[in-house]
C-alpha atoms as a PDB file:
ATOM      1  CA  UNK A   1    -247.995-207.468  85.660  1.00  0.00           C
ATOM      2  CA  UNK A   2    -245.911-210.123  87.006  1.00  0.00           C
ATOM      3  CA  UNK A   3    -242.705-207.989  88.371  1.00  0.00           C
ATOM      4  CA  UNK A   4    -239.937-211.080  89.941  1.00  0.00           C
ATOM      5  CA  UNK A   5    -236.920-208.874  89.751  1.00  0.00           C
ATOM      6  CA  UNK A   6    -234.107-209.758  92.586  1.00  0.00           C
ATOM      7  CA  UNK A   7    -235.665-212.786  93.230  1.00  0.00           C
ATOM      8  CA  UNK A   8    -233.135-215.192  92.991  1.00  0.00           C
ATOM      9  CA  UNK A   9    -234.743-217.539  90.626  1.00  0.00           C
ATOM     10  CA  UNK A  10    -232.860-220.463  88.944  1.00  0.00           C
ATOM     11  CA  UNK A  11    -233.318-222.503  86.082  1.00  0.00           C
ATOM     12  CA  UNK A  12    -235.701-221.505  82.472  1.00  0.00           C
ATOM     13  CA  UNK A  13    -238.884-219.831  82.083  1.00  0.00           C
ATOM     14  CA  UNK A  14    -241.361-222.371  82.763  1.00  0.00           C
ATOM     15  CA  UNK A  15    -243.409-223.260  79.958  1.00  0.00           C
ATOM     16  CA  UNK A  16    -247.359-222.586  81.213  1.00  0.00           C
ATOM     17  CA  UNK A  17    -246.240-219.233  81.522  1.00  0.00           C
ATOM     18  CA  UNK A  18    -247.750-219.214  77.940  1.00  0.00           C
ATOM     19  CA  UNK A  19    -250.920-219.090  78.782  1.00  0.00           C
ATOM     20  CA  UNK A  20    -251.049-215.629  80.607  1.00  0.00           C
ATOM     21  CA  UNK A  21    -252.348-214.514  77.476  1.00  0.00           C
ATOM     22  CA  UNK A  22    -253.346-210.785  79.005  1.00  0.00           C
ATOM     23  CA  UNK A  23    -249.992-210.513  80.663  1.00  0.00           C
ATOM     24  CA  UNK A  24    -248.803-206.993  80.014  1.00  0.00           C
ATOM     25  CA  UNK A  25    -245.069-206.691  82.090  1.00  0.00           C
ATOM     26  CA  UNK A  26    -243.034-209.357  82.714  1.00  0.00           C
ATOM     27  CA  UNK A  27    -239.878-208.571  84.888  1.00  0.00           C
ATOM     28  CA  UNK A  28    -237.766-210.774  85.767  1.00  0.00           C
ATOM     29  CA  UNK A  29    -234.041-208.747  85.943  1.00  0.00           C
ATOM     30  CA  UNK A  30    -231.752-209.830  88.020  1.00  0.00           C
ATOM     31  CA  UNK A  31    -232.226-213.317  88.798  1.00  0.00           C
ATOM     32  CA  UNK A  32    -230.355-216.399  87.829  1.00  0.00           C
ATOM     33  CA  UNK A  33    -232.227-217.727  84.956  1.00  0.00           C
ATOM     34  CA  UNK A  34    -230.337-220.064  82.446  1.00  0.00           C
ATOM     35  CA  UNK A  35    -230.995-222.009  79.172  1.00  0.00           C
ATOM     36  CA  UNK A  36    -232.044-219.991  75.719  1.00  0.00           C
ATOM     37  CA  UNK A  37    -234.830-217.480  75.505  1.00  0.00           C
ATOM     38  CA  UNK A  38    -238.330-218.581  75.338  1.00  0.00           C
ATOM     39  CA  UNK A  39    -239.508-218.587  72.183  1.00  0.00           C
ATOM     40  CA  UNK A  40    -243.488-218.790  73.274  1.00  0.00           C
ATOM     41  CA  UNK A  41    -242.933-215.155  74.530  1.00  0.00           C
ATOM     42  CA  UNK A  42    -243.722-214.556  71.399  1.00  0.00           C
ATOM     43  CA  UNK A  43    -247.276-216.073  71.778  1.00  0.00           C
ATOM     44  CA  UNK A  44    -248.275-213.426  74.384  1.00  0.00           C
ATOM     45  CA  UNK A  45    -250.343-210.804  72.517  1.00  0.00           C
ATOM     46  CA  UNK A  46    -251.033-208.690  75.257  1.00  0.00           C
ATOM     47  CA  UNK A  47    -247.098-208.291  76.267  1.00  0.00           C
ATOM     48  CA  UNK A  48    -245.774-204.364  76.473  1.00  0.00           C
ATOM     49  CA  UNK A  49    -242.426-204.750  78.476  1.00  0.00           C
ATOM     50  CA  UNK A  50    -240.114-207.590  78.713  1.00  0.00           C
ATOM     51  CA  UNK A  51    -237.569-207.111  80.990  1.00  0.00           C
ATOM     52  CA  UNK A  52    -235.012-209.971  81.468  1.00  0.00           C
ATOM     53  CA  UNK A  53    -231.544-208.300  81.733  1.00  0.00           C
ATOM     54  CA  UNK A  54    -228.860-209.374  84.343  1.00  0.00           C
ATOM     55  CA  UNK A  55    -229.535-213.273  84.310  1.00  0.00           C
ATOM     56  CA  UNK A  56    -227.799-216.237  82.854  1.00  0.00           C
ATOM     57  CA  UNK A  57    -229.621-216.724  79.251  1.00  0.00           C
ATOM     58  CA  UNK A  58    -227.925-218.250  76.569  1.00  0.00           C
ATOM     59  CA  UNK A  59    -225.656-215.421  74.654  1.00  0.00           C
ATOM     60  CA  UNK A  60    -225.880-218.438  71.294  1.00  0.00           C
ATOM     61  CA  UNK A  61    -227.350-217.223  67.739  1.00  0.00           C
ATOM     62  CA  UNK A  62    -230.662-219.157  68.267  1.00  0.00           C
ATOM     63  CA  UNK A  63    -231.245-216.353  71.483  1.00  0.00           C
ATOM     64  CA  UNK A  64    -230.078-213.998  68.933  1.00  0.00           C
ATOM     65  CA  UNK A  65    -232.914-215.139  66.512  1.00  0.00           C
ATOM     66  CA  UNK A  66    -235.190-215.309  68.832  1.00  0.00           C
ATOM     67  CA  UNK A  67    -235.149-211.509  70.211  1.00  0.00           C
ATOM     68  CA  UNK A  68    -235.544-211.000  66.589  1.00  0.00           C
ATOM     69  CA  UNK A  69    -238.698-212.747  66.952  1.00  0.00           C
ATOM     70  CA  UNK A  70    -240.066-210.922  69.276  1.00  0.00           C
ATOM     71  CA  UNK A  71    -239.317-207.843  68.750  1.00  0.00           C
ATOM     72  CA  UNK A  72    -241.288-208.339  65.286  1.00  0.00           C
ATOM     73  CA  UNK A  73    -243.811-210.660  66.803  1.00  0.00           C
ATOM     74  CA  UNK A  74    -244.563-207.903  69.528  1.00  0.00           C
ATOM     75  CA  UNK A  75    -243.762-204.607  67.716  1.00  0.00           C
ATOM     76  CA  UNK A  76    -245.173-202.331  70.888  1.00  0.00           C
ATOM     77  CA  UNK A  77    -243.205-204.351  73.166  1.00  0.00           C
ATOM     78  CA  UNK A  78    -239.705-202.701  74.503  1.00  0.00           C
ATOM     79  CA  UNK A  79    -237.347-205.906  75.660  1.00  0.00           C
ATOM     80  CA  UNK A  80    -234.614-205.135  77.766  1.00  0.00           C
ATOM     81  CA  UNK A  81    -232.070-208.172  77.423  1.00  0.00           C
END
């Protein structure tokens, strides 16, 4: 569980992040992160809940895609964007 929420954190998702490949939660609501969704979230098997509501993330049709993506790349996974 990784659980950043309030944090203030700027900029994307960092990359390496990728490679928490038993990460179950990942919250990171209400921060200040920017840029388009990650599409390697989608490359963590073990992910359950994705929460990344109430930041800065691209609102374009590639995010769009991309949450469609996950959600069937990580069926059991509720995403709150």
């Amino acid at each position: 569980m990784i659980d950043l929420r309030g944090n203030r954190l700027r900029g994307a998702l960092p990359p390496c992040m990728r490679l928490l490949q038993t990460l179950e939660t990942f919250d990171v609501h209400d921060n200040e992160l920017t840029g388009p969704l990650a599409l390697w979230l989608a490359e963590l098997p073990a992910l359950r809940v994705l929460n990344i509501h109430t930041n800065f993330l691209d609102q374009t049709a590639e995010s769009q895609q991309t949450l469609s993506v996950l959600s069937k790349a990580l069926p059991n996974c509720l995403i709150r964007a």
